[in-house]
PDB file of N, CA and C in Angstrom:
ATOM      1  N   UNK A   1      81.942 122.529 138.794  1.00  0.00           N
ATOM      2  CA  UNK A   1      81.065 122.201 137.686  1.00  0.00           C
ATOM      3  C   UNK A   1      81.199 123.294 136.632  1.00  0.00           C
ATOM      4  N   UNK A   2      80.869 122.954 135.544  1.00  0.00           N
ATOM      5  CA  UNK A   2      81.235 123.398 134.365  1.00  0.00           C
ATOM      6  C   UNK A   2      80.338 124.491 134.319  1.00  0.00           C
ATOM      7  N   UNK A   3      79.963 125.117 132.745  1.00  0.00           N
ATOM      8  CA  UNK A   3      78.579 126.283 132.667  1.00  0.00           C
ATOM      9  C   UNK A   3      77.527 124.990 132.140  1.00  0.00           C
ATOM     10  N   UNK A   4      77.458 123.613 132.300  1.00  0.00           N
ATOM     11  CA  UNK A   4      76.436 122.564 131.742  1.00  0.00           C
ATOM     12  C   UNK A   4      75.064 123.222 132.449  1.00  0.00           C
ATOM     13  N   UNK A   5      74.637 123.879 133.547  1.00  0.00           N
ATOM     14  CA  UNK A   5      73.728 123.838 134.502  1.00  0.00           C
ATOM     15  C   UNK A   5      73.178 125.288 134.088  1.00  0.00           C
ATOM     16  N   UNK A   6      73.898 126.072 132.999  1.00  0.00           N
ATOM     17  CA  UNK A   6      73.331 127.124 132.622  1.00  0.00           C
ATOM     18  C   UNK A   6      72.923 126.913 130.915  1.00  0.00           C
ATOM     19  N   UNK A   7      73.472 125.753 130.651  1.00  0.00           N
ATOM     20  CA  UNK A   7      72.622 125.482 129.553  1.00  0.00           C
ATOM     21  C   UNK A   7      71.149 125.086 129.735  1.00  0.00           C
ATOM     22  N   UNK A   8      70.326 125.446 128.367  1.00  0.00           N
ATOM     23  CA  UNK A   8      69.183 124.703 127.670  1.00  0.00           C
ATOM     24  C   UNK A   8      69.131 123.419 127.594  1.00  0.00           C
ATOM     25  N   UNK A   9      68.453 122.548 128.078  1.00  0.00           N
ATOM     26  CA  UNK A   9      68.280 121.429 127.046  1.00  0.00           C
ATOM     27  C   UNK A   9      67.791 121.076 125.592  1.00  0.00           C
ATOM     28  N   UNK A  10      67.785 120.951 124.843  1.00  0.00           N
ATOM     29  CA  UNK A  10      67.185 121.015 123.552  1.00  0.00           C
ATOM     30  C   UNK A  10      67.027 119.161 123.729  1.00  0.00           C
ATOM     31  N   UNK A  11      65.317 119.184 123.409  1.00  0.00           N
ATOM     32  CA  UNK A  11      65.200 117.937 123.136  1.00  0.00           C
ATOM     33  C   UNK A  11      65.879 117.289 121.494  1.00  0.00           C
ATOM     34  N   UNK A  12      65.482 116.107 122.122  1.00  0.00           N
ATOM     35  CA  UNK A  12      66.043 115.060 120.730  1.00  0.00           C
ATOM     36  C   UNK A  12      64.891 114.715 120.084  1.00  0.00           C
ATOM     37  N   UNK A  13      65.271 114.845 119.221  1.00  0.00           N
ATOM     38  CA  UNK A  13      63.986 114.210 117.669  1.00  0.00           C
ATOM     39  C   UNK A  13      64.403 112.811 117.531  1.00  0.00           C
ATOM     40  N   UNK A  14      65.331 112.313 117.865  1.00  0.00           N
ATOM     41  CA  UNK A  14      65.724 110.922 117.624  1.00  0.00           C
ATOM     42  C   UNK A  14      66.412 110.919 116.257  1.00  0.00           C
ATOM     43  N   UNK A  15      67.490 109.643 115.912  1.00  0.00           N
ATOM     44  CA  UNK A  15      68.524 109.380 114.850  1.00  0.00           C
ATOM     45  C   UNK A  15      69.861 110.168 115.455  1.00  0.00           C
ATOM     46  N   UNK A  16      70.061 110.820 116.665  1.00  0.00           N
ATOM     47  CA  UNK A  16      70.494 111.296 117.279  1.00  0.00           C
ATOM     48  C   UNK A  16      71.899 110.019 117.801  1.00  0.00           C
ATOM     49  N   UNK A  17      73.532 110.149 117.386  1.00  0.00           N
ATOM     50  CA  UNK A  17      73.993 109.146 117.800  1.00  0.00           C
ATOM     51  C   UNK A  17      74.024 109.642 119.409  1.00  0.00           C
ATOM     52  N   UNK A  18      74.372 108.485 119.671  1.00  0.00           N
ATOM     53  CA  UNK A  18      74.438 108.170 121.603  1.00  0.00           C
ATOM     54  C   UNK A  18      75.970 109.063 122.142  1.00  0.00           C
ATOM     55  N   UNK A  19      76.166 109.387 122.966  1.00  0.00           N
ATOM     56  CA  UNK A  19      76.917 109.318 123.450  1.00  0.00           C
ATOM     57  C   UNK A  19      78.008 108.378 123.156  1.00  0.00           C
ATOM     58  N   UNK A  20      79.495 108.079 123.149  1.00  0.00           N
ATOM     59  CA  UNK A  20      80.347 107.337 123.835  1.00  0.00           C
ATOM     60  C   UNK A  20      81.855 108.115 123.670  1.00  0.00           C
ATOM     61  N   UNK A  21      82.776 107.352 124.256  1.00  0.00           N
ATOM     62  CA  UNK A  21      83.871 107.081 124.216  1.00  0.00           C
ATOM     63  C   UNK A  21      84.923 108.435 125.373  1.00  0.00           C
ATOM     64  N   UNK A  22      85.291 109.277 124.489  1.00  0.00           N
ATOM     65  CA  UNK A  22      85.806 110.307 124.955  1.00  0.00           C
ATOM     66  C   UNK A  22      85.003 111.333 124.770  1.00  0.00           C
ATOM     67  N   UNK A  23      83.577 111.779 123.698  1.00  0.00           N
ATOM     68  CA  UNK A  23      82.432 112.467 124.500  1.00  0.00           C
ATOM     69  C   UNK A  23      81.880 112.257 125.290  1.00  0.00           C
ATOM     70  N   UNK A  24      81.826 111.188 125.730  1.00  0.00           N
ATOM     71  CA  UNK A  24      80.940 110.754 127.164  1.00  0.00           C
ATOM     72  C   UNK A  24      81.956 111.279 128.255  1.00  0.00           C
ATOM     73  N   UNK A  25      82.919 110.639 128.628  1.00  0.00           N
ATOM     74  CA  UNK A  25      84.388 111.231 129.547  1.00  0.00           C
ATOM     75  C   UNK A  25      84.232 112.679 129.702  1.00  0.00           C
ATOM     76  N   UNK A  26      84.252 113.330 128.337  1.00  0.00           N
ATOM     77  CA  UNK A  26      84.752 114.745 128.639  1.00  0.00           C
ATOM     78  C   UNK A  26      83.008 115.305 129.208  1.00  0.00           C
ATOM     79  N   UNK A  27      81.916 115.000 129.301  1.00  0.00           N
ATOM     80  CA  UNK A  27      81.030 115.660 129.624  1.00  0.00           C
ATOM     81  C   UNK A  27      80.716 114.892 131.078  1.00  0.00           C
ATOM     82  N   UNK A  28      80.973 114.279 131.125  1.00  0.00           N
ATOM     83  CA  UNK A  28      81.274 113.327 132.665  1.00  0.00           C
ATOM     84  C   UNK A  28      81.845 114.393 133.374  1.00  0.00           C
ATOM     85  N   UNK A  29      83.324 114.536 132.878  1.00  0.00           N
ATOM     86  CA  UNK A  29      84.417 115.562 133.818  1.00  0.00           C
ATOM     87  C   UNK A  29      83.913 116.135 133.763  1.00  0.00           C
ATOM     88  N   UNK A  30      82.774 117.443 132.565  1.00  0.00           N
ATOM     89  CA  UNK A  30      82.248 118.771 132.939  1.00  0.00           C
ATOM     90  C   UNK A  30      81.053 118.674 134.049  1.00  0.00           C
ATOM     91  N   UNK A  31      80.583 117.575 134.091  1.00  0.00           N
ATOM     92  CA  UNK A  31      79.269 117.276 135.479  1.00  0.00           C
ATOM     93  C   UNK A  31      79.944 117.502 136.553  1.00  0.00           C
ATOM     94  N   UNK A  32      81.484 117.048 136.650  1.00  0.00           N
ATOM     95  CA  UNK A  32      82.019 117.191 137.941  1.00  0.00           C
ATOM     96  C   UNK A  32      82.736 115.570 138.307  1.00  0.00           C
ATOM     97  N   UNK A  33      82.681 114.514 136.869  1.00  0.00           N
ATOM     98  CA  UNK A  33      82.897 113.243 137.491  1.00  0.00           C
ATOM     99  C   UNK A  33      82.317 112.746 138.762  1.00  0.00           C
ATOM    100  N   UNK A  34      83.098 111.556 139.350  1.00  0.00           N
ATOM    101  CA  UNK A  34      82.578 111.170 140.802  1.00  0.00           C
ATOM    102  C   UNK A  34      82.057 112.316 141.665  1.00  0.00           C
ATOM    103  N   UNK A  35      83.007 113.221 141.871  1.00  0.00           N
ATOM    104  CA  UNK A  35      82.700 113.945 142.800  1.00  0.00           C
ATOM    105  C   UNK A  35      81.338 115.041 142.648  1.00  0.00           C
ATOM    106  N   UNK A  36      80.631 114.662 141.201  1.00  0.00           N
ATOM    107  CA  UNK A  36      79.514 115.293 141.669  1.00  0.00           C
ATOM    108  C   UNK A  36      78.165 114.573 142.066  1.00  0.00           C
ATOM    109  N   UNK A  37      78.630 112.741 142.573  1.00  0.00           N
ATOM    110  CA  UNK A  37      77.929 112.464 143.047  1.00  0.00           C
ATOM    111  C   UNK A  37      76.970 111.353 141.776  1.00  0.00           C
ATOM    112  N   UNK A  38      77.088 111.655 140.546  1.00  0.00           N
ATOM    113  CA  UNK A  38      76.634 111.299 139.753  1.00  0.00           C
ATOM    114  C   UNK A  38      77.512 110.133 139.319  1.00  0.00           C
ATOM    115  N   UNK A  39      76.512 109.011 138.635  1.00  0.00           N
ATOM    116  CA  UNK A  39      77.214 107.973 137.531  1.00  0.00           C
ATOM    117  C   UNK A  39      77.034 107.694 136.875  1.00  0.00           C
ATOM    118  N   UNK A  40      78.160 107.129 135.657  1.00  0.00           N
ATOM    119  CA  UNK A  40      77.579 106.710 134.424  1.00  0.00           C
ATOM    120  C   UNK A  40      77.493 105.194 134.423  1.00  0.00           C
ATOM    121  N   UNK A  41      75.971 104.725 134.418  1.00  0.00           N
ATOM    122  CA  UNK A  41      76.218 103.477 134.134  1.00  0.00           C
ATOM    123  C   UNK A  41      76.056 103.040 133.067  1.00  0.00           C
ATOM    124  N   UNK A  42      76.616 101.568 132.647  1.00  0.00           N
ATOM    125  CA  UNK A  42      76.736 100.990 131.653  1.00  0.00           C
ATOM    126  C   UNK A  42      76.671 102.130 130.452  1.00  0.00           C
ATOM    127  N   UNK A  43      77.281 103.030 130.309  1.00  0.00           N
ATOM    128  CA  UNK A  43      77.467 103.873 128.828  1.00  0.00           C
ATOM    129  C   UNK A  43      75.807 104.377 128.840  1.00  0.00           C
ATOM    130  N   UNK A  44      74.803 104.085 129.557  1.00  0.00           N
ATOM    131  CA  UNK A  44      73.456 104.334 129.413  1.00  0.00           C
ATOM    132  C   UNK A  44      72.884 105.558 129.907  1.00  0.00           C
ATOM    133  N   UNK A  45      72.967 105.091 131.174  1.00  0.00           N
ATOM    134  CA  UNK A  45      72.431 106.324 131.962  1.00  0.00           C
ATOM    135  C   UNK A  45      73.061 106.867 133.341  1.00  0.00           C
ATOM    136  N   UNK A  46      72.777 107.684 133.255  1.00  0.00           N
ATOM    137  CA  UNK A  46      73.656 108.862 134.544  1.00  0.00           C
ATOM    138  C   UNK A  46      72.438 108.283 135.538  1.00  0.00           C
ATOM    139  N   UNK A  47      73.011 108.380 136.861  1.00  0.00           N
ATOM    140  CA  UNK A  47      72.237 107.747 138.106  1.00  0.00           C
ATOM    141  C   UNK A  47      72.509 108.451 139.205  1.00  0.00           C
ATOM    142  N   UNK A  48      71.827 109.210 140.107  1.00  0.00           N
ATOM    143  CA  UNK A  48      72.341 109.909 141.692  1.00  0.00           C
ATOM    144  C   UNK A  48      71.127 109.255 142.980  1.00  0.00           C
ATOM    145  N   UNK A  49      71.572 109.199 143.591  1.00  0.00           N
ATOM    146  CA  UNK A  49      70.588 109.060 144.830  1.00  0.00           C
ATOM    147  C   UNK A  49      71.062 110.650 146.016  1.00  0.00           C
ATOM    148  N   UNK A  50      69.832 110.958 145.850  1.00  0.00           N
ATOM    149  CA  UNK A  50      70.028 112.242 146.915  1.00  0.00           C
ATOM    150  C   UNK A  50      69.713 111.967 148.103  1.00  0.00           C
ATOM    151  N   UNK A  51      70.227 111.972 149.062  1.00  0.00           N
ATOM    152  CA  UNK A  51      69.544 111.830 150.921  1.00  0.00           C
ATOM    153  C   UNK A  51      68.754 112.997 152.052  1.00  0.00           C
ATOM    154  N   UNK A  52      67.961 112.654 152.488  1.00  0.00           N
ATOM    155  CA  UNK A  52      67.238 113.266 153.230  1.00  0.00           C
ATOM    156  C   UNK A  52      67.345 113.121 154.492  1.00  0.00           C
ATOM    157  N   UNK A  53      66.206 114.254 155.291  1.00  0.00           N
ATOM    158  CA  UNK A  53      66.324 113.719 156.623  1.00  0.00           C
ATOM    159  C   UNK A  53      65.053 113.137 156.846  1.00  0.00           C
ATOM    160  N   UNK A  54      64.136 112.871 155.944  1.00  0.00           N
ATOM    161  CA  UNK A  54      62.678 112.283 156.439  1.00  0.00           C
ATOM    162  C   UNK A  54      61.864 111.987 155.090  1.00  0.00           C
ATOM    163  N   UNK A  55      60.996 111.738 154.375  1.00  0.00           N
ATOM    164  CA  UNK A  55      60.122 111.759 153.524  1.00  0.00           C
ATOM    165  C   UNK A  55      59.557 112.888 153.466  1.00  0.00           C
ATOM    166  N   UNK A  56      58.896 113.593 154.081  1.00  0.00           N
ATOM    167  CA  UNK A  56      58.499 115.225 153.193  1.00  0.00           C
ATOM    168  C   UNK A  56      59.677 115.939 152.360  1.00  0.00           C
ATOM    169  N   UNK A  57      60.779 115.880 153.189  1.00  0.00           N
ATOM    170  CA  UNK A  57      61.858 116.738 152.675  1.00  0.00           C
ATOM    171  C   UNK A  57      62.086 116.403 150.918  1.00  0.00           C
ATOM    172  N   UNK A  58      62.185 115.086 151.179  1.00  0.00           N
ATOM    173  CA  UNK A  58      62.649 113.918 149.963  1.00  0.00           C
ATOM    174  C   UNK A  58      61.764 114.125 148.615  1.00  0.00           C
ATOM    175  N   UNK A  59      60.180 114.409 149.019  1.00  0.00           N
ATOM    176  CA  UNK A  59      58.953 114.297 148.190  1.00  0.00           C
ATOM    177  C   UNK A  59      58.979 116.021 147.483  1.00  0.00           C
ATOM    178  N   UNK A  60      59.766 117.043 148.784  1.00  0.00           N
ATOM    179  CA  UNK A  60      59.623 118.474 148.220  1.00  0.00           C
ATOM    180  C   UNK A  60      60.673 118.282 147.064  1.00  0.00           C
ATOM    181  N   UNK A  61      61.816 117.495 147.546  1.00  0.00           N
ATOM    182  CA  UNK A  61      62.873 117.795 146.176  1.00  0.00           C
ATOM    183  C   UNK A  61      62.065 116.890 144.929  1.00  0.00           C
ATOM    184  N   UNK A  62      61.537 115.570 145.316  1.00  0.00           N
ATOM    185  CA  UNK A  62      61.064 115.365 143.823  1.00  0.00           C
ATOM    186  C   UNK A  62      60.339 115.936 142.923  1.00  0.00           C
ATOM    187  N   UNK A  63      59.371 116.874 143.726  1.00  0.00           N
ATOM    188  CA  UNK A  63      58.338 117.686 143.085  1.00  0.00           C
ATOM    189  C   UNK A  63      59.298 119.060 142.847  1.00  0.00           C
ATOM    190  N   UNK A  64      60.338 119.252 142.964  1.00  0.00           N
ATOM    191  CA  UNK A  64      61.672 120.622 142.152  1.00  0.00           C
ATOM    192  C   UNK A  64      61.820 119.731 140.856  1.00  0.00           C
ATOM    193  N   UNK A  65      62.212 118.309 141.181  1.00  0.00           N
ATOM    194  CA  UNK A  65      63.064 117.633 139.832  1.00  0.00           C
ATOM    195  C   UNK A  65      61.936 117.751 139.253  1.00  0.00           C
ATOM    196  N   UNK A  66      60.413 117.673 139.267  1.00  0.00           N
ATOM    197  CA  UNK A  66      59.352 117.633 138.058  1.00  0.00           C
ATOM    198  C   UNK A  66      59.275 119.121 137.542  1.00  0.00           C
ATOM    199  N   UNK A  67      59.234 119.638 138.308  1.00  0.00           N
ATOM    200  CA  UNK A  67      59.078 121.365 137.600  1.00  0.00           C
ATOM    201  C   UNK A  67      60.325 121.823 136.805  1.00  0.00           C
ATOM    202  N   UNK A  68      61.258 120.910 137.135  1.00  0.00           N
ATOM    203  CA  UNK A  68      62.942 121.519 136.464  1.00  0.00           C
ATOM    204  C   UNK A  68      62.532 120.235 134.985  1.00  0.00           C
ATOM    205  N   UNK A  69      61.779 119.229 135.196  1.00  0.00           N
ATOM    206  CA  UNK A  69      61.591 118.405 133.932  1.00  0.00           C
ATOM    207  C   UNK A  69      60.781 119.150 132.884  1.00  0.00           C
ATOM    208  N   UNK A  70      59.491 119.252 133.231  1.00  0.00           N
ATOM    209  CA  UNK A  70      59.372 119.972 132.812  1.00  0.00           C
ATOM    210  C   UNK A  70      59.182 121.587 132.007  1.00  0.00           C
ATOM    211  N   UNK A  71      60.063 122.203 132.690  1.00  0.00           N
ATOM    212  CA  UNK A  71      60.753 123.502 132.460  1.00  0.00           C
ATOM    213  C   UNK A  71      61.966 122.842 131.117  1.00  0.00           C
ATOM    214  N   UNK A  72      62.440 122.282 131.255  1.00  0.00           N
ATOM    215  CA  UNK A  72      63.660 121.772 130.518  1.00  0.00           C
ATOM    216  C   UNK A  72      63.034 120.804 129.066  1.00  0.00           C
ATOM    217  N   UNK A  73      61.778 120.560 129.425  1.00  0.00           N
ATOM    218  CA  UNK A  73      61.033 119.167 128.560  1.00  0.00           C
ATOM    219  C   UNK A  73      62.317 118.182 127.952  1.00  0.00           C
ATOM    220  N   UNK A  74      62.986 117.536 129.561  1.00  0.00           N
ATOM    221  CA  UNK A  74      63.482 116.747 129.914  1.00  0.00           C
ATOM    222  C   UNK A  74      62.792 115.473 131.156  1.00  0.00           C
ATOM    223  N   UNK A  75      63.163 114.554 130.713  1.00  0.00           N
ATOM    224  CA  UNK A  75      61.989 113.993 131.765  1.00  0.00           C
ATOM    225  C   UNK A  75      63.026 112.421 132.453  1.00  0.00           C
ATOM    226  N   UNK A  76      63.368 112.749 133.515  1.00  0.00           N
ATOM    227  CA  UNK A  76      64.333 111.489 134.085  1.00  0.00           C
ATOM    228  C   UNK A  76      62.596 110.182 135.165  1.00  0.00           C
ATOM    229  N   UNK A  77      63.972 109.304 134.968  1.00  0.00           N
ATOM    230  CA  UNK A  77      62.682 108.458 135.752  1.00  0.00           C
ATOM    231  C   UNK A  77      63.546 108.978 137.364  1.00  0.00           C
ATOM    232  N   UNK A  78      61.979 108.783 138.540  1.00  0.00           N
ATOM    233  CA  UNK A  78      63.091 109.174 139.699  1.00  0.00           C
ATOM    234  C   UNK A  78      61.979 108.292 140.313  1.00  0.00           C
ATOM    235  N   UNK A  79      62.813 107.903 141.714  1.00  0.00           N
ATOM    236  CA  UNK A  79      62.085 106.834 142.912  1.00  0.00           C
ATOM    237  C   UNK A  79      62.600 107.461 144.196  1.00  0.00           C
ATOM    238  N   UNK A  80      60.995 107.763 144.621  1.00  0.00           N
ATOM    239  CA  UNK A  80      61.091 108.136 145.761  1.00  0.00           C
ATOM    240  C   UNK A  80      60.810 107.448 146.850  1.00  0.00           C
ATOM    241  N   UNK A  81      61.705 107.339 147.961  1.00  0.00           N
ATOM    242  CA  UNK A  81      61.577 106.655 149.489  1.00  0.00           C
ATOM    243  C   UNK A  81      62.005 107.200 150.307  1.00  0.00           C
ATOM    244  N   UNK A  82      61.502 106.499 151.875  1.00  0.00           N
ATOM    245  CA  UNK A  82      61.840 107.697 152.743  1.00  0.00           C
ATOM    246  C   UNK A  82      63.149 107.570 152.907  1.00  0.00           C
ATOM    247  N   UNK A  83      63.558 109.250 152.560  1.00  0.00           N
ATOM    248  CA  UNK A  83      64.837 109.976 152.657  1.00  0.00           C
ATOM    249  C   UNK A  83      66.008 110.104 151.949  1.00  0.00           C
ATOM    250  N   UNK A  84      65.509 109.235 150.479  1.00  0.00           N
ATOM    251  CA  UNK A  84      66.402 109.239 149.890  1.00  0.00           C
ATOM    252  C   UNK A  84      65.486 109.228 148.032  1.00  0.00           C
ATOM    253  N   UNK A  85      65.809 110.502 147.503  1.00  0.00           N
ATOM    254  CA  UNK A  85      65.146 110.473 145.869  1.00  0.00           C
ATOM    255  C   UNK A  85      66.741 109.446 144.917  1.00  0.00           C
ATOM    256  N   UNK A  86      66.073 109.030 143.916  1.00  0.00           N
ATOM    257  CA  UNK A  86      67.316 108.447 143.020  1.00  0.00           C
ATOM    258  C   UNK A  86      66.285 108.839 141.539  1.00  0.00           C
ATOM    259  N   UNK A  87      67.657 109.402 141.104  1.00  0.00           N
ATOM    260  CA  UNK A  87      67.381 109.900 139.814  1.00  0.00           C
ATOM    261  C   UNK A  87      68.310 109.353 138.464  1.00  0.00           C
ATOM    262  N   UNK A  88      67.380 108.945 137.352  1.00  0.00           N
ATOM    263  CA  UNK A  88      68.253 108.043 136.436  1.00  0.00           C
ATOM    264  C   UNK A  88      67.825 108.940 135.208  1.00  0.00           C
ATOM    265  N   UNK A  89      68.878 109.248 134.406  1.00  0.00           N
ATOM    266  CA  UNK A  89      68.382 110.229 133.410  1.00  0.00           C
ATOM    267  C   UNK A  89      69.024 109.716 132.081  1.00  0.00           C
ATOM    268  N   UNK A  90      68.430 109.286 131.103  1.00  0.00           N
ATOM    269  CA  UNK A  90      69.352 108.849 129.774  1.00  0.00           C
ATOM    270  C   UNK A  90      67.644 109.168 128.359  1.00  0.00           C
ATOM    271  N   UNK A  91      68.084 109.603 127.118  1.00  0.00           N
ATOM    272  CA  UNK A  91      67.047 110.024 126.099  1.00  0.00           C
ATOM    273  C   UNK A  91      66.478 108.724 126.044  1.00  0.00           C
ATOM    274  N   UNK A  92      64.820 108.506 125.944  1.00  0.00           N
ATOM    275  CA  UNK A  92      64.653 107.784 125.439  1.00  0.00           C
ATOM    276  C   UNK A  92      64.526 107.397 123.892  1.00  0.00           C
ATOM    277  N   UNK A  93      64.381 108.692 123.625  1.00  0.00           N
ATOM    278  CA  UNK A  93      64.547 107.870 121.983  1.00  0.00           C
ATOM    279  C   UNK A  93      65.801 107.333 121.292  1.00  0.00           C
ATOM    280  N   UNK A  94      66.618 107.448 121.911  1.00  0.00           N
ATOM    281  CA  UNK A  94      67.585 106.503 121.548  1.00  0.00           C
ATOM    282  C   UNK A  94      68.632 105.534 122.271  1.00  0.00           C
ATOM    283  N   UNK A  95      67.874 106.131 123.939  1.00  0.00           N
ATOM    284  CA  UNK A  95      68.114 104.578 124.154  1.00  0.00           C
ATOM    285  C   UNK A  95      69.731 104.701 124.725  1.00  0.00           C
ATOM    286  N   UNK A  96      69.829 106.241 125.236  1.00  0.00           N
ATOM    287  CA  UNK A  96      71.468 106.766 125.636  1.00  0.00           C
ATOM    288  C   UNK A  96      71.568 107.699 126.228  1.00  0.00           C
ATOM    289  N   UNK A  97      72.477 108.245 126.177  1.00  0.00           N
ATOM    290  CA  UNK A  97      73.002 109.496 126.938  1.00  0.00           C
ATOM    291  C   UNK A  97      73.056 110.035 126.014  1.00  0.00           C
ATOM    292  N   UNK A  98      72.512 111.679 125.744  1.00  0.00           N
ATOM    293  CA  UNK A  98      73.048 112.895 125.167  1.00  0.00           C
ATOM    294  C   UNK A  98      73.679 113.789 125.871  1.00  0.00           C
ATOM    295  N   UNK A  99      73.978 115.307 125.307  1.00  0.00           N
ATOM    296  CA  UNK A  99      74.308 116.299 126.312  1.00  0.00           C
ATOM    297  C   UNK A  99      73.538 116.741 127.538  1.00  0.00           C
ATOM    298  N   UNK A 100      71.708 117.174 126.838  1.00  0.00           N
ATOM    299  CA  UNK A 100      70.878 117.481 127.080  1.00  0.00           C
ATOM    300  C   UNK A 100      70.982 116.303 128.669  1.00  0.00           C
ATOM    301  N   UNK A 101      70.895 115.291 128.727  1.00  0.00           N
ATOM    302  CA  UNK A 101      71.370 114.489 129.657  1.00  0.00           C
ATOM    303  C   UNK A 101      71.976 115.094 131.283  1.00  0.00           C
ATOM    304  N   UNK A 102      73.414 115.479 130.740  1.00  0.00           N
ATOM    305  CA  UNK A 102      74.224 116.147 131.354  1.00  0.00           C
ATOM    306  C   UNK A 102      73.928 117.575 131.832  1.00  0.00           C
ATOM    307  N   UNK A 103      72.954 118.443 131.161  1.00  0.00           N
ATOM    308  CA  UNK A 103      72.492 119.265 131.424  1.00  0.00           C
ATOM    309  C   UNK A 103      71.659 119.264 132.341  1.00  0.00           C
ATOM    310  N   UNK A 104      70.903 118.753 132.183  1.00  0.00           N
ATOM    311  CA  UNK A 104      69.467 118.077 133.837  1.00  0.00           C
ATOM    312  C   UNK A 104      70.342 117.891 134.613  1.00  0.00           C
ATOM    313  N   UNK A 105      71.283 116.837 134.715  1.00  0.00           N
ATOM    314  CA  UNK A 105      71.944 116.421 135.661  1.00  0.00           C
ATOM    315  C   UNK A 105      72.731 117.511 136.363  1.00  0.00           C
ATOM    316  N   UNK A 106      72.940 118.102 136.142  1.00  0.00           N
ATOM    317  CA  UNK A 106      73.534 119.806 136.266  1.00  0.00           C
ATOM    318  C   UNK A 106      72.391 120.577 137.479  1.00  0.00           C
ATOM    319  N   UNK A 107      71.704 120.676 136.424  1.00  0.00           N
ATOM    320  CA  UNK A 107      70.807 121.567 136.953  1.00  0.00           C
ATOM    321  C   UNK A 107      70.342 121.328 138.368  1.00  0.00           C
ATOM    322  N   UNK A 108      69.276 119.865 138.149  1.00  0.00           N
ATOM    323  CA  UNK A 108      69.343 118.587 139.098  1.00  0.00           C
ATOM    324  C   UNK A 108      70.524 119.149 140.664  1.00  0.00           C
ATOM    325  N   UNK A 109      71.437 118.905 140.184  1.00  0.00           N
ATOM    326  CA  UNK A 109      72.506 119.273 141.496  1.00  0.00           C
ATOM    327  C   UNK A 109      72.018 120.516 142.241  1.00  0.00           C
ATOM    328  N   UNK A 110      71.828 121.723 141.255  1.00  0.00           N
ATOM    329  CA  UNK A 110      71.372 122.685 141.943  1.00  0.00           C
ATOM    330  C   UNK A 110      70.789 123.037 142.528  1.00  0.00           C
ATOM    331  N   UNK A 111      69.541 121.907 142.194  1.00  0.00           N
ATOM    332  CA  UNK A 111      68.312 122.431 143.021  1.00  0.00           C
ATOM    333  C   UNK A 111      68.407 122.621 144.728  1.00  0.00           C
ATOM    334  N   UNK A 112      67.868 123.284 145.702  1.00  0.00           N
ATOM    335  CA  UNK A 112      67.717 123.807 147.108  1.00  0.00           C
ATOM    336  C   UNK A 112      67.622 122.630 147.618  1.00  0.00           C
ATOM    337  N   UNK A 113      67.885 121.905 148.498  1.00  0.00           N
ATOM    338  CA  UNK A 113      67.932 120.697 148.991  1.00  0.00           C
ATOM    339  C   UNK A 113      67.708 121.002 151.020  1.00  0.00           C
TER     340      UNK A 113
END
């Protein structure tokens, strides 16, 4: 993985274009592509499901991804069940992927699991 996970996020004010084409690709490859577990769907949003061994474990990492949201004032939607968190992260104000995006998703990886 790239230095994405030692960046800032800087929120979006919106009018902000989206992501695509070969910026999306090249910040894909800096996440780590497939192999970091992450995806891009539909050009929208980056998606991971993390696995556990039980529901407490699962509920401690979601409550890291809220303190890393808000530390970042980045905010992904995430669903928690037993043993497995899934995390979907794309701006809402416009409705895409930014960098800031890729950055959570970064970070996200890091967290203690």
């Amino acid at each position: 993985m790239s230095d994405l996970a030692s960046r800032e996020c800087i929120p979006c004010r919106g009018g902000v274009p989206k992501l695509e084409g070969a910026d999306l690709a090249r910040l894909y490859d800096e996440l780590g592509g497939t192999q970091s577990g992450w995806a891009v769907v539909d050009d929208h949003h980056l998606e991971r499901e993390f696995r556990f061994p039980d529901f407490k474990t699962a509920l401690e990492f979601t409550n890291q991804l809220g303190a890393l949201a808000e530390e970042q004032a980045h905010h992904p939607d995430i669903h928690l069940a037993w043993g497995s968190v899934t995390v979907q992260i794309w701006t809402h104000k416009i409705d895409g992927l930014v960098e800031a995006d890729f950055i959570y998703a970064a970070k996200a990886s890091q967290l203690p699991r």
